[in-house]
PDB file of N, CA and C in Angstrom:
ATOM      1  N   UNK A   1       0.850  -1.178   0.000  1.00  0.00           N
ATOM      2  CA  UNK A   1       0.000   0.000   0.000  1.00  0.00           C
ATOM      3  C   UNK A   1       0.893   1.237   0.000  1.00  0.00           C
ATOM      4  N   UNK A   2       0.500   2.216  -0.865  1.00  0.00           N
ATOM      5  CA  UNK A   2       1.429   3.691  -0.706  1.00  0.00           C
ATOM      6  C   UNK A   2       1.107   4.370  -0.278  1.00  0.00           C
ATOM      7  N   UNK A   3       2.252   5.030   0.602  1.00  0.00           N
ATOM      8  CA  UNK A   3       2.516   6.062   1.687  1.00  0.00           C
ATOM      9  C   UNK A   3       1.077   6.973   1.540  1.00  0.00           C
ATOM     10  N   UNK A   4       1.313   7.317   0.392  1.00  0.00           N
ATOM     11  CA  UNK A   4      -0.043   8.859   0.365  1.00  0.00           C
ATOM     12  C   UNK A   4      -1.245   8.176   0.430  1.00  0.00           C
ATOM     13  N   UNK A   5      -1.923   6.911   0.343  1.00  0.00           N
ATOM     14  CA  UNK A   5      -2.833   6.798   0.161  1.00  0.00           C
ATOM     15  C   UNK A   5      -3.271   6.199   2.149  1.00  0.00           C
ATOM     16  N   UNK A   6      -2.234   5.333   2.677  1.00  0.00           N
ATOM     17  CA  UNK A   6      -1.862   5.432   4.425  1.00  0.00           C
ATOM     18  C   UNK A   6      -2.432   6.370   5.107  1.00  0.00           C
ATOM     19  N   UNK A   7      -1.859   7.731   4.342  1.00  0.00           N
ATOM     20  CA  UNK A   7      -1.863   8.963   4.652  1.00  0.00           C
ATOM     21  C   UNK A   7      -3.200   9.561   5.323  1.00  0.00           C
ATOM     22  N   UNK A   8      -3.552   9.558   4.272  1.00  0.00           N
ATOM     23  CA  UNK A   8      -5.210  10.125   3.713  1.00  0.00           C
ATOM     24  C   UNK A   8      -6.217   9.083   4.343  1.00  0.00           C
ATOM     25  N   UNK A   9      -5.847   7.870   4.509  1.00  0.00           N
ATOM     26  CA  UNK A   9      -6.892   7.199   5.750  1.00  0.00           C
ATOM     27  C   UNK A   9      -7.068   8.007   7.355  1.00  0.00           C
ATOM     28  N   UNK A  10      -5.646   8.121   7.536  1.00  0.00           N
ATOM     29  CA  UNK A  10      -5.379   8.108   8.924  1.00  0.00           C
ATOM     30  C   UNK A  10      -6.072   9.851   9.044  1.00  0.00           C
ATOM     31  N   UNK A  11      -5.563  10.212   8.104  1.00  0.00           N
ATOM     32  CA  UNK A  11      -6.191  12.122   8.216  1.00  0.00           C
ATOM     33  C   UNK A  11      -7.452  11.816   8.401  1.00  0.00           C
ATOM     34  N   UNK A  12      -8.026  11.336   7.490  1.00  0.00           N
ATOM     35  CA  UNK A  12      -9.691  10.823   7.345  1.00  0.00           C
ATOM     36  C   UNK A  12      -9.776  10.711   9.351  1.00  0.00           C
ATOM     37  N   UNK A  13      -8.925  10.137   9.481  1.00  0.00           N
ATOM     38  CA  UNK A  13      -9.939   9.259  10.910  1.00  0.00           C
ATOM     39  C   UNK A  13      -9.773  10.385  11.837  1.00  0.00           C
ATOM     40  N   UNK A  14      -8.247  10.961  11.443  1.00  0.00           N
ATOM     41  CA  UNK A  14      -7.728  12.398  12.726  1.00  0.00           C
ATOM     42  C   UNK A  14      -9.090  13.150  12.877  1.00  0.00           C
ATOM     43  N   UNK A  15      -9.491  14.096  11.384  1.00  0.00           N
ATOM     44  CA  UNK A  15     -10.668  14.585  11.518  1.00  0.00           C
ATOM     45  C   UNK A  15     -11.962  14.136  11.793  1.00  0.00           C
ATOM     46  N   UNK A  16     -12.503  12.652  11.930  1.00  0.00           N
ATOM     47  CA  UNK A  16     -13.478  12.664  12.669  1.00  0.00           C
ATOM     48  C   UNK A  16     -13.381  12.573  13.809  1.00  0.00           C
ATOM     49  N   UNK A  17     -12.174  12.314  14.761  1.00  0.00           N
ATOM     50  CA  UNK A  17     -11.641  12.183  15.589  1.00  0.00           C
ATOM     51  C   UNK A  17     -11.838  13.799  16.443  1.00  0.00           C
ATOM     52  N   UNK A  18     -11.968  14.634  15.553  1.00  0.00           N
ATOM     53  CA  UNK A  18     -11.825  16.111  15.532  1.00  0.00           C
ATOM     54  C   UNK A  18     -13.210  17.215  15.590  1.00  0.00           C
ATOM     55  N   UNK A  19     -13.780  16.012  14.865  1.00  0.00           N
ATOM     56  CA  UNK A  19     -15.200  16.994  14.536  1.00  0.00           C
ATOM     57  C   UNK A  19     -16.513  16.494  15.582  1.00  0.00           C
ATOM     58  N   UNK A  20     -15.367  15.024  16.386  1.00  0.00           N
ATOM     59  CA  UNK A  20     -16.350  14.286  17.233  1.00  0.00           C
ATOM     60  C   UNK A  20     -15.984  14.950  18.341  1.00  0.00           C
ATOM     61  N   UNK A  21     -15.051  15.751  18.514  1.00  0.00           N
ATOM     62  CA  UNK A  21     -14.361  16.643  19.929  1.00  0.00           C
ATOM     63  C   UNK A  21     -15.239  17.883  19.866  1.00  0.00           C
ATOM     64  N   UNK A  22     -15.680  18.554  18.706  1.00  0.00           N
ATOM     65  CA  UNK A  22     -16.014  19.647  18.567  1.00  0.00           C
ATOM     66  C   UNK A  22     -15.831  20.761  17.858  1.00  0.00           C
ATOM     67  N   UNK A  23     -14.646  20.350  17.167  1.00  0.00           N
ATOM     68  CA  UNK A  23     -13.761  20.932  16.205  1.00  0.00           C
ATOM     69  C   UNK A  23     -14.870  21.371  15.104  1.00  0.00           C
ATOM     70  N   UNK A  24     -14.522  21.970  13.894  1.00  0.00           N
ATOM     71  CA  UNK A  24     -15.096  22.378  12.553  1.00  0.00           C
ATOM     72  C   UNK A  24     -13.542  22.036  11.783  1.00  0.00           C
ATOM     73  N   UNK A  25     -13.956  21.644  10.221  1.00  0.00           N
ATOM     74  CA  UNK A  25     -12.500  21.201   9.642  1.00  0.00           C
ATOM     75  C   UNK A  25     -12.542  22.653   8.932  1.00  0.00           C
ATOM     76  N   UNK A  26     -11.773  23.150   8.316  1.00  0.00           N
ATOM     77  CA  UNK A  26     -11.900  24.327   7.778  1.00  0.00           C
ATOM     78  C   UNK A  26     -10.727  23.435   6.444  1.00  0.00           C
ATOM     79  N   UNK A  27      -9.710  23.227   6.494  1.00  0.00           N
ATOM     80  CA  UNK A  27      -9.255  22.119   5.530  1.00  0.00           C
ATOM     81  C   UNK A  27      -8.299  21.361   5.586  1.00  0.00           C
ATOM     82  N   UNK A  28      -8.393  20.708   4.670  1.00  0.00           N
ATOM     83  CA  UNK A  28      -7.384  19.494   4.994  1.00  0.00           C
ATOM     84  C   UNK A  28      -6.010  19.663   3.739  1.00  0.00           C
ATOM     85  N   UNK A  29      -4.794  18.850   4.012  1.00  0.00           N
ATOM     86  CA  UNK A  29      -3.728  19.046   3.247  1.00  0.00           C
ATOM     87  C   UNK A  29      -3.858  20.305   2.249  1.00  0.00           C
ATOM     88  N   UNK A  30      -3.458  21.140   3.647  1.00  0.00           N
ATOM     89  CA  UNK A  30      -3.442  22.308   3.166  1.00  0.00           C
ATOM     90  C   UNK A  30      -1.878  23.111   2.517  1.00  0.00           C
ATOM     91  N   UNK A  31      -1.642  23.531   1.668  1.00  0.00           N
ATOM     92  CA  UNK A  31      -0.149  23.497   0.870  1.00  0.00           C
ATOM     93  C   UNK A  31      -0.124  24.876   0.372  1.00  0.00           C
ATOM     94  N   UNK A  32       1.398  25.438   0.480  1.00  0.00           N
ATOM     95  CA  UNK A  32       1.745  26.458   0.019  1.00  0.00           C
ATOM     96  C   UNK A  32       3.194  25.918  -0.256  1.00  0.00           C
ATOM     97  N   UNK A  33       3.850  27.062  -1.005  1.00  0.00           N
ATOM     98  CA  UNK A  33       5.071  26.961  -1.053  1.00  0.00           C
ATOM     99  C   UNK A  33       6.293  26.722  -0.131  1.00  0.00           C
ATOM    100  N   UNK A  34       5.864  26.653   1.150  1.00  0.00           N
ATOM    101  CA  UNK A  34       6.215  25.907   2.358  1.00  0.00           C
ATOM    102  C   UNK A  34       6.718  24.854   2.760  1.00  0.00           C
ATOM    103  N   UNK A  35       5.039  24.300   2.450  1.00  0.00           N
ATOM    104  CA  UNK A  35       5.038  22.704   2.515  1.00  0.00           C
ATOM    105  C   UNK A  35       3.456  22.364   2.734  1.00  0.00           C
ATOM    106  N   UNK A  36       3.421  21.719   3.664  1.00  0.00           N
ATOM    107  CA  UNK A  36       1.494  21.026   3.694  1.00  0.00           C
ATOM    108  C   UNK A  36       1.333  21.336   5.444  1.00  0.00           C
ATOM    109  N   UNK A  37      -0.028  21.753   5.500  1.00  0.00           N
ATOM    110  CA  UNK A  37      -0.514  21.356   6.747  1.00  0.00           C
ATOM    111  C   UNK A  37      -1.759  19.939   6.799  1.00  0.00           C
ATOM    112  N   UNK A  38      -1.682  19.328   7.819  1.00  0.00           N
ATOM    113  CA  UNK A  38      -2.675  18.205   7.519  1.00  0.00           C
ATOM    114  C   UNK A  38      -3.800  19.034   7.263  1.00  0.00           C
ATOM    115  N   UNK A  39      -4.212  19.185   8.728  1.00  0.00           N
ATOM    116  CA  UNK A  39      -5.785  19.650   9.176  1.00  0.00           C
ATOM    117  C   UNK A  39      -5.495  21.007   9.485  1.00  0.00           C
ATOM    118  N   UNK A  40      -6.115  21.941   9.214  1.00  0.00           N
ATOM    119  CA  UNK A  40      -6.493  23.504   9.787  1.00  0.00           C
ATOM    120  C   UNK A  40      -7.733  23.168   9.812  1.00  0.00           C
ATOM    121  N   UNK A  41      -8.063  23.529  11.660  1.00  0.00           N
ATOM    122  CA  UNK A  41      -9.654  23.272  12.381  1.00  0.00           C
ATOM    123  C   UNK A  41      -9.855  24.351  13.279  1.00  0.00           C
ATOM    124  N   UNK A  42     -10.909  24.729  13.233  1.00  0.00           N
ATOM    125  CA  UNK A  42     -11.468  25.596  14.791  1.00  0.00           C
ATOM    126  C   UNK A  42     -12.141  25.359  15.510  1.00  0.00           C
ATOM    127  N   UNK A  43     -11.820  25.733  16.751  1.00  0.00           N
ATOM    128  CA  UNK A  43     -12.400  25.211  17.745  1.00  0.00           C
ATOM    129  C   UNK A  43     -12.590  26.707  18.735  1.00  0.00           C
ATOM    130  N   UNK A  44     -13.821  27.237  19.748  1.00  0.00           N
ATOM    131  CA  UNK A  44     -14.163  28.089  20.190  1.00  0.00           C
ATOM    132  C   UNK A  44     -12.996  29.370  20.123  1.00  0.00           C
ATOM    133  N   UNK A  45     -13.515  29.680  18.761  1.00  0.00           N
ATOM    134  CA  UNK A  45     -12.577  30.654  17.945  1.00  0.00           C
ATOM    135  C   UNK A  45     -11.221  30.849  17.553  1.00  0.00           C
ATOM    136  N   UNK A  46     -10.920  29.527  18.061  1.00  0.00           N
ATOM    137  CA  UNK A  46      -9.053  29.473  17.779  1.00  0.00           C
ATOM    138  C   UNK A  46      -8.494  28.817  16.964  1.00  0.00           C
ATOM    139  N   UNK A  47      -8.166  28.969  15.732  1.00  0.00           N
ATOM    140  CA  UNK A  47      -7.423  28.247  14.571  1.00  0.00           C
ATOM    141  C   UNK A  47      -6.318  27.396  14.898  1.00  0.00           C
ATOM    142  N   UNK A  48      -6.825  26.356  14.615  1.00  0.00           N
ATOM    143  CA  UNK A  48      -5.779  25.159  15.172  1.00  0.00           C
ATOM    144  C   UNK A  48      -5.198  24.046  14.144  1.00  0.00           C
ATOM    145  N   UNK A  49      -3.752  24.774  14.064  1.00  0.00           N
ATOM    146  CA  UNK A  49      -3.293  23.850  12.440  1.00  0.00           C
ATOM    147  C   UNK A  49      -2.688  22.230  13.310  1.00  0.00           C
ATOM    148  N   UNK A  50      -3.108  21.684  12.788  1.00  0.00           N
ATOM    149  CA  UNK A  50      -2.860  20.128  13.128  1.00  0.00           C
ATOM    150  C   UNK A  50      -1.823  19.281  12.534  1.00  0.00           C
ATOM    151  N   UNK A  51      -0.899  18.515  12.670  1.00  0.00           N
ATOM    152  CA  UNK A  51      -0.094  17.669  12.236  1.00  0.00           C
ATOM    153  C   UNK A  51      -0.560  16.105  12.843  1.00  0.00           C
ATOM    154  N   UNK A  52      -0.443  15.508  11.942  1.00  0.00           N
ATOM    155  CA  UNK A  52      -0.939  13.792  12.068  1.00  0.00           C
ATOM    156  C   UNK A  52      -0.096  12.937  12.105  1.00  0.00           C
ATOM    157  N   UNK A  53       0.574  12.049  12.845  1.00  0.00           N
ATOM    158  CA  UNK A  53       1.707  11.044  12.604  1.00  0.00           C
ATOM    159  C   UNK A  53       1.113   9.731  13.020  1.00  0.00           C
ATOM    160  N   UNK A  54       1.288   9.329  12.519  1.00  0.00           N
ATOM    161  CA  UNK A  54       0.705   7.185  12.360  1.00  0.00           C
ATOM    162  C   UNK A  54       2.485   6.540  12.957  1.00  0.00           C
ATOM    163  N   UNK A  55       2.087   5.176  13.478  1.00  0.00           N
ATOM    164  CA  UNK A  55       2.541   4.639  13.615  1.00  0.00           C
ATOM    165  C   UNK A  55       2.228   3.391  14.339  1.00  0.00           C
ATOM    166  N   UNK A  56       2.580   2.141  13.086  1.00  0.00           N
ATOM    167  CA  UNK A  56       1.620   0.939  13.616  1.00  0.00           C
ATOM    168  C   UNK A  56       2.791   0.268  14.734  1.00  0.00           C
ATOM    169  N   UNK A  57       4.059   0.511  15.140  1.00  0.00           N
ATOM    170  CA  UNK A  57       4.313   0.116  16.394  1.00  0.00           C
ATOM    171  C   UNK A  57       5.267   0.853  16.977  1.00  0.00           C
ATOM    172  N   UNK A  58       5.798   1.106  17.659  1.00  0.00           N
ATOM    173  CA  UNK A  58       6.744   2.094  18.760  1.00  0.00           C
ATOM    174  C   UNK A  58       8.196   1.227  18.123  1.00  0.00           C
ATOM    175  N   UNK A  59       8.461   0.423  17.327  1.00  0.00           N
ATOM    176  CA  UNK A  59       9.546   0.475  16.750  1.00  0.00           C
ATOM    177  C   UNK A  59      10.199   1.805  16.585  1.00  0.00           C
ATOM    178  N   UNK A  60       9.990   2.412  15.499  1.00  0.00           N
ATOM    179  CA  UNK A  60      10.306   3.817  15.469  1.00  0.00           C
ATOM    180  C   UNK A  60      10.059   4.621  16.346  1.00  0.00           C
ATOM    181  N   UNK A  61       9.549   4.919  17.199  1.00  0.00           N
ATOM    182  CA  UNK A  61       9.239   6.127  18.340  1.00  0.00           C
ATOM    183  C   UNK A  61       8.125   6.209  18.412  1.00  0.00           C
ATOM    184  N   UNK A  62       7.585   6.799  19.320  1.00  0.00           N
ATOM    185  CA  UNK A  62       5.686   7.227  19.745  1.00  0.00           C
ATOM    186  C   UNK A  62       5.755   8.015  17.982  1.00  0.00           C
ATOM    187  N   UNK A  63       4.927   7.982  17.910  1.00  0.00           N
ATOM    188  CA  UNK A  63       4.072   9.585  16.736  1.00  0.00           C
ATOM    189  C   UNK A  63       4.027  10.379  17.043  1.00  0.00           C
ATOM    190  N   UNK A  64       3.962  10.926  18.344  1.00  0.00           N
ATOM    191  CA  UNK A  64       3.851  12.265  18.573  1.00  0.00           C
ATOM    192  C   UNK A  64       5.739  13.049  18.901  1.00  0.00           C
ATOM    193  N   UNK A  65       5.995  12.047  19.365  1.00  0.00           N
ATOM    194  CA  UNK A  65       7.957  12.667  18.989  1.00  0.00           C
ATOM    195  C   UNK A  65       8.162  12.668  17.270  1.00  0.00           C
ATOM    196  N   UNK A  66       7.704  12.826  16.482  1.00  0.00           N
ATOM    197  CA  UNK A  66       8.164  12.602  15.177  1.00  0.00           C
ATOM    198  C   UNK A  66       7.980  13.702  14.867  1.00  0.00           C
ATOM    199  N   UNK A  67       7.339  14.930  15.560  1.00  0.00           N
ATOM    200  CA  UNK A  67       6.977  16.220  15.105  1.00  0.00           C
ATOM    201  C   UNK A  67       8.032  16.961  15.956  1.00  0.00           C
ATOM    202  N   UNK A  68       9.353  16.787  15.209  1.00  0.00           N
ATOM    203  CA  UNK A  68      11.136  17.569  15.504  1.00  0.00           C
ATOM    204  C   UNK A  68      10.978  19.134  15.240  1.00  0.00           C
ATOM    205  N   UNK A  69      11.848  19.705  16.009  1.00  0.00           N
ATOM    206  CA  UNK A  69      12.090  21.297  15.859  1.00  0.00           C
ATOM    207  C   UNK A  69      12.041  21.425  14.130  1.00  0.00           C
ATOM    208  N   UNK A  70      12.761  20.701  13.502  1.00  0.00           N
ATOM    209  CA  UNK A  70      12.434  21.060  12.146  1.00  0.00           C
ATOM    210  C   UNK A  70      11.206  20.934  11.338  1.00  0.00           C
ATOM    211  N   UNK A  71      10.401  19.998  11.731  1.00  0.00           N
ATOM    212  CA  UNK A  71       9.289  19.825  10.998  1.00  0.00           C
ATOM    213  C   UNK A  71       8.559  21.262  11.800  1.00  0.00           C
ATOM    214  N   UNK A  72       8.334  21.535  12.978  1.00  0.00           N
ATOM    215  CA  UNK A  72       7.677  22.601  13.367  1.00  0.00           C
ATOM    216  C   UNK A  72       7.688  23.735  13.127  1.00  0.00           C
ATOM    217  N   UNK A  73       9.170  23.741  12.794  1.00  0.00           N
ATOM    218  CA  UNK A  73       9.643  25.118  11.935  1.00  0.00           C
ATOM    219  C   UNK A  73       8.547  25.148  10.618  1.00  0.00           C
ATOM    220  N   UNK A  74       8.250  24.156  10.056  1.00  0.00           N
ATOM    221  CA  UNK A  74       7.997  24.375   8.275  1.00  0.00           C
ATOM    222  C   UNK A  74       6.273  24.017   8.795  1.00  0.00           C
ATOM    223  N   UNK A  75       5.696  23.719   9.755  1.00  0.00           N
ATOM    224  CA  UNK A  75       4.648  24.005   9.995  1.00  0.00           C
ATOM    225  C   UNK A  75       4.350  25.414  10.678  1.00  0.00           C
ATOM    226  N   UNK A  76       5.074  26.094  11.070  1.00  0.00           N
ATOM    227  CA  UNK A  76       5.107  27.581  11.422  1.00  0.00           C
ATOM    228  C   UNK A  76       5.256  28.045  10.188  1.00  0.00           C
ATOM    229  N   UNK A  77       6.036  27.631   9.612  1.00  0.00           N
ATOM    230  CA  UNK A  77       6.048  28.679   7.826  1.00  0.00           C
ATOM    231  C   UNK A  77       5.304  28.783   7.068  1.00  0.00           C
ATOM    232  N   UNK A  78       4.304  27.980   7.089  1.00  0.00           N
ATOM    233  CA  UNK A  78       2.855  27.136   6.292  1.00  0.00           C
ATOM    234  C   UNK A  78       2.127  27.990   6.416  1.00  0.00           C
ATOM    235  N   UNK A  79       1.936  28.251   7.784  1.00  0.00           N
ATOM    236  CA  UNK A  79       0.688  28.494   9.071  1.00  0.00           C
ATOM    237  C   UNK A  79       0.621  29.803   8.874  1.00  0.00           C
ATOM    238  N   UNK A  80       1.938  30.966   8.455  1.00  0.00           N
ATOM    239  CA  UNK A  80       2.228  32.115   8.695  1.00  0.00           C
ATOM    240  C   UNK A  80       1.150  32.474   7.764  1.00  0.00           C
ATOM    241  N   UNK A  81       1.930  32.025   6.194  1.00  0.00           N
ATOM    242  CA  UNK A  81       0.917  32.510   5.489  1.00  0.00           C
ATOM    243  C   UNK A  81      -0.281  32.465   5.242  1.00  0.00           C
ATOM    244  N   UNK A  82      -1.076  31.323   5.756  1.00  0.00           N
ATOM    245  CA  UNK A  82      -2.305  30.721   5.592  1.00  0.00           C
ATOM    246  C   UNK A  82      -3.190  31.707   6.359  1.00  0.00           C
ATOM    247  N   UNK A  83      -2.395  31.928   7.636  1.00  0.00           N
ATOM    248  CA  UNK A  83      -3.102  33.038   8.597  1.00  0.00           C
ATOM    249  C   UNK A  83      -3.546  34.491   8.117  1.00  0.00           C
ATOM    250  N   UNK A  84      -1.900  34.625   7.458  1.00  0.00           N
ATOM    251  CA  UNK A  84      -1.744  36.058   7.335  1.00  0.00           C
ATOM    252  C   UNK A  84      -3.108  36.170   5.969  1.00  0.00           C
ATOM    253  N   UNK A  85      -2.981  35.506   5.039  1.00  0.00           N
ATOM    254  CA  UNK A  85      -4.705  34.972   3.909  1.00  0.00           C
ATOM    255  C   UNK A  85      -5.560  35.661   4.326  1.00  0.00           C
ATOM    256  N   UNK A  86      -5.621  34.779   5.439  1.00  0.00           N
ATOM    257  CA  UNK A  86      -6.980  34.473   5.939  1.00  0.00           C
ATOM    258  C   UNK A  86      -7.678  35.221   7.102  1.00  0.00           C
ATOM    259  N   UNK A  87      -6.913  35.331   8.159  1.00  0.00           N
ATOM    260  CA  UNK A  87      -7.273  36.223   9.095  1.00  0.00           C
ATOM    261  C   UNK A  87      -6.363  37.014   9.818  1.00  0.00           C
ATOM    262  N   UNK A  88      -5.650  37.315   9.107  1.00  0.00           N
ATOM    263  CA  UNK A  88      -4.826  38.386   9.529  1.00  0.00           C
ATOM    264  C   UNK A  88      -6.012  39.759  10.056  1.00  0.00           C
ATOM    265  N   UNK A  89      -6.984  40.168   9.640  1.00  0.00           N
ATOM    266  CA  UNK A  89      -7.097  41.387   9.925  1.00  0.00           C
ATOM    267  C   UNK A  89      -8.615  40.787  11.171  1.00  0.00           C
ATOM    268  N   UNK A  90      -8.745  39.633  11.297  1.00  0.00           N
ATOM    269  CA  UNK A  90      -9.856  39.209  12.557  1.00  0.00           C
ATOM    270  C   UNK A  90      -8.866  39.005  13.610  1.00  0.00           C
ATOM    271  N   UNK A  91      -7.465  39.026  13.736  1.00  0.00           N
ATOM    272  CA  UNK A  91      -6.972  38.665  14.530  1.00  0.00           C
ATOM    273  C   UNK A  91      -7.157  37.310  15.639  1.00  0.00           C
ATOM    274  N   UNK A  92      -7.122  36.354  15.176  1.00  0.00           N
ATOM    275  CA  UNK A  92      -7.645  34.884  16.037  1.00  0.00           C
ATOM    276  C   UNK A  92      -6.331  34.566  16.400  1.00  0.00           C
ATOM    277  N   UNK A  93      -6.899  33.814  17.371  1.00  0.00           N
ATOM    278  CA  UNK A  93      -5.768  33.060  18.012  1.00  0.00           C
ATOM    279  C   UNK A  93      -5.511  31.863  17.324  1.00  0.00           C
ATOM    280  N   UNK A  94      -4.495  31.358  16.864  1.00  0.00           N
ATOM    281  CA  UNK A  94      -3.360  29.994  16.970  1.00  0.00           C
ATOM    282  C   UNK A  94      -2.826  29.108  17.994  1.00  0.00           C
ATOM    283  N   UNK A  95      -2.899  27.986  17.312  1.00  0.00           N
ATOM    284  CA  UNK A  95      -1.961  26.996  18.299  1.00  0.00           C
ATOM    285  C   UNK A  95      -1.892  25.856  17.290  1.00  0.00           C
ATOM    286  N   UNK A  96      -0.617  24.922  17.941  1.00  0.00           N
ATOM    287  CA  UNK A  96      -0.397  24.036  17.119  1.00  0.00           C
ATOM    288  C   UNK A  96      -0.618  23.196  17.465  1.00  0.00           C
ATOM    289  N   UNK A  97      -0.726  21.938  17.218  1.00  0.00           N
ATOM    290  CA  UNK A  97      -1.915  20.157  17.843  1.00  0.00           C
ATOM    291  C   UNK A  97      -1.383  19.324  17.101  1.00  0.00           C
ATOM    292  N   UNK A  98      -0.452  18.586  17.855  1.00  0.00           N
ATOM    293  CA  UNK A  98      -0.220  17.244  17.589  1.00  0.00           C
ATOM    294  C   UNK A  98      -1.310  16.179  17.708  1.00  0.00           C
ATOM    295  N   UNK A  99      -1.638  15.347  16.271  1.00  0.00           N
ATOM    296  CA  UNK A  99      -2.358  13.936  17.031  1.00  0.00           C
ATOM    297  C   UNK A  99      -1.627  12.558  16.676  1.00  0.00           C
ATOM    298  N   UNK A 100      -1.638  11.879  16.987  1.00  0.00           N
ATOM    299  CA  UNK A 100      -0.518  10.394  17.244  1.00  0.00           C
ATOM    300  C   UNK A 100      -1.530   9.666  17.186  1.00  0.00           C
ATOM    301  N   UNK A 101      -1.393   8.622  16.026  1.00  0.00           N
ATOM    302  CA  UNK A 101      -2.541   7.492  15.975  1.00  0.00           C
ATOM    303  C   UNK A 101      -1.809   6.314  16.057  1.00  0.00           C
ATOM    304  N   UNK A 102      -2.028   5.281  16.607  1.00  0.00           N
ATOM    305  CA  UNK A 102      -1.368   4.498  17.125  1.00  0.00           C
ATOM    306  C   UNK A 102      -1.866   3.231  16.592  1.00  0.00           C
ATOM    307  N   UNK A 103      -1.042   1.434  16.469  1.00  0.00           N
ATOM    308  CA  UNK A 103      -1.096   0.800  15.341  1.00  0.00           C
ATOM    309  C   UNK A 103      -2.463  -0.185  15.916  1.00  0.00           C
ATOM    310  N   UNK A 104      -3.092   0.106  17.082  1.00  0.00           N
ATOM    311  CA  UNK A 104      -3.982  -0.553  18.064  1.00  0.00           C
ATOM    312  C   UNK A 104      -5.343   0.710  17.469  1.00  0.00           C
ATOM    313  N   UNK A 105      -5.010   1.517  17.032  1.00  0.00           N
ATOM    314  CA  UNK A 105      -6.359   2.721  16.911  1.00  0.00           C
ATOM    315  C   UNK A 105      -6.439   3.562  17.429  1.00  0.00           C
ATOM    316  N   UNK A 106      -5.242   4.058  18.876  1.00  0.00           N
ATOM    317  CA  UNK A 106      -5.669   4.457  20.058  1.00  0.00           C
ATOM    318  C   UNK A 106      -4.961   5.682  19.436  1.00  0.00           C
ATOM    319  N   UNK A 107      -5.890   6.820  19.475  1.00  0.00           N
ATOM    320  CA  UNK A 107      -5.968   8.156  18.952  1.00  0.00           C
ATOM    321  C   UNK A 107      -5.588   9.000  20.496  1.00  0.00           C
ATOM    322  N   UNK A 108      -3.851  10.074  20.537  1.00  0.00           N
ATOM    323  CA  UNK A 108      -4.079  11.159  21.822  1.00  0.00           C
ATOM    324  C   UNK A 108      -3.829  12.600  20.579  1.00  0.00           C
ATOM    325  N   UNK A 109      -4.283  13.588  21.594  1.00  0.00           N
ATOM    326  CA  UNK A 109      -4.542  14.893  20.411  1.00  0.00           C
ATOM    327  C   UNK A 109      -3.249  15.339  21.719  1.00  0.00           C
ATOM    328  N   UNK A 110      -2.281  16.431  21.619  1.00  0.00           N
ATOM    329  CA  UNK A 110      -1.690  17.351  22.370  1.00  0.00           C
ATOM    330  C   UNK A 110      -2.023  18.876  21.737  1.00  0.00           C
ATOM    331  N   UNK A 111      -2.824  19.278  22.257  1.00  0.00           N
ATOM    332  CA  UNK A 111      -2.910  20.550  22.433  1.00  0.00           C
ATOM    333  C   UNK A 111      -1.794  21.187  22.510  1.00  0.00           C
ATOM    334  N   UNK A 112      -1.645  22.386  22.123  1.00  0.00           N
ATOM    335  CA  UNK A 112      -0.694  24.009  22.030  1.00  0.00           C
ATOM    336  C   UNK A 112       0.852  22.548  22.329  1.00  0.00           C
ATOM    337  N   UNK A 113       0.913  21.893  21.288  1.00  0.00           N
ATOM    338  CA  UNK A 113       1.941  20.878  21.322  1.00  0.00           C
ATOM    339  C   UNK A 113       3.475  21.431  20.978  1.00  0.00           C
ATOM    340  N   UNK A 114       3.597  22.668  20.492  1.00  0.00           N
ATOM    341  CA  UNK A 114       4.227  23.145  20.138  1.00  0.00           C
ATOM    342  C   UNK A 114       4.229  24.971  20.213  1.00  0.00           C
ATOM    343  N   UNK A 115       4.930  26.073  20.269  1.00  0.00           N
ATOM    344  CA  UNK A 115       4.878  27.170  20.193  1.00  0.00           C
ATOM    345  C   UNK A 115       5.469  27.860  18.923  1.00  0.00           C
ATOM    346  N   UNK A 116       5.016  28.597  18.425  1.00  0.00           N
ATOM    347  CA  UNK A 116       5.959  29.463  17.051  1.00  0.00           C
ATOM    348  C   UNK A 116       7.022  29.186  17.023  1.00  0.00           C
ATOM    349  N   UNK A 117       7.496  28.566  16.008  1.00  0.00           N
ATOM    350  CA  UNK A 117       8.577  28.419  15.771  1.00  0.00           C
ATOM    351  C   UNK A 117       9.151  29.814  14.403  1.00  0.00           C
ATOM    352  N   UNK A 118      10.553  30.535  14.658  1.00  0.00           N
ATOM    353  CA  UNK A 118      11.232  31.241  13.242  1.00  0.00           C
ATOM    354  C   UNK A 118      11.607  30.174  12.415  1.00  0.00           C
TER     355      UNK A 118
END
């Protein structure tokens, strides 16, 4: 089975996972010259760009350590512009949300998982 198509299941499940919390999806593999955000969602007015990591066993590490100072960096770079788009002049709040899906099903979300990264 290929990677992108893995992918796009597990996003699938993040966001109902998301919309069953309370969330709204606003969109998914979202891309600029950056790179991609999975999910951009809101939740009681706060734009919350999401990153998704799978992993069917802790061979490699939890999923939620896989989101390194560098990947956060290029999800801060994504995010800048998407914001600056979009609501730069409503001024909303941000945060960034790790979710880790695990090879059993067992879905954890981390909230403000991360801070702005330059």
């Amino acid at each position: 089975m290929n990677k992108r198509r893995i992918g796009t299941q597990y996003e699938e499940l993040a966001a109902s996972y998301l919309v069953a919390h309370g969330y709204q999806i606003l969109e998914q593999n979202y891309r600029n010259s950056y790179g991609e955000i999975d999910i951009i969602a809101m939740k009681n007015q706060w734009i919350v760009y999401v990153e998704i990591k799978y992993r069917a066993n802790n061979q490699c590490g939890d999923p939620l350590e896989a989101v390194d100072i560098r990947k956060q960096k290029q999800i801060c770079r994504v995010a800048r512009v998407h914001y600056a788009r979009n609501y730069a002049m409503e001024e909303k709040a941000c945060r960034f949300d790790v979710i880790g899906i695990y090879g059993d099903g067992t879905i954890r979300q981390v909230e403000n998982a991360f801070l702005f990264q330059n």
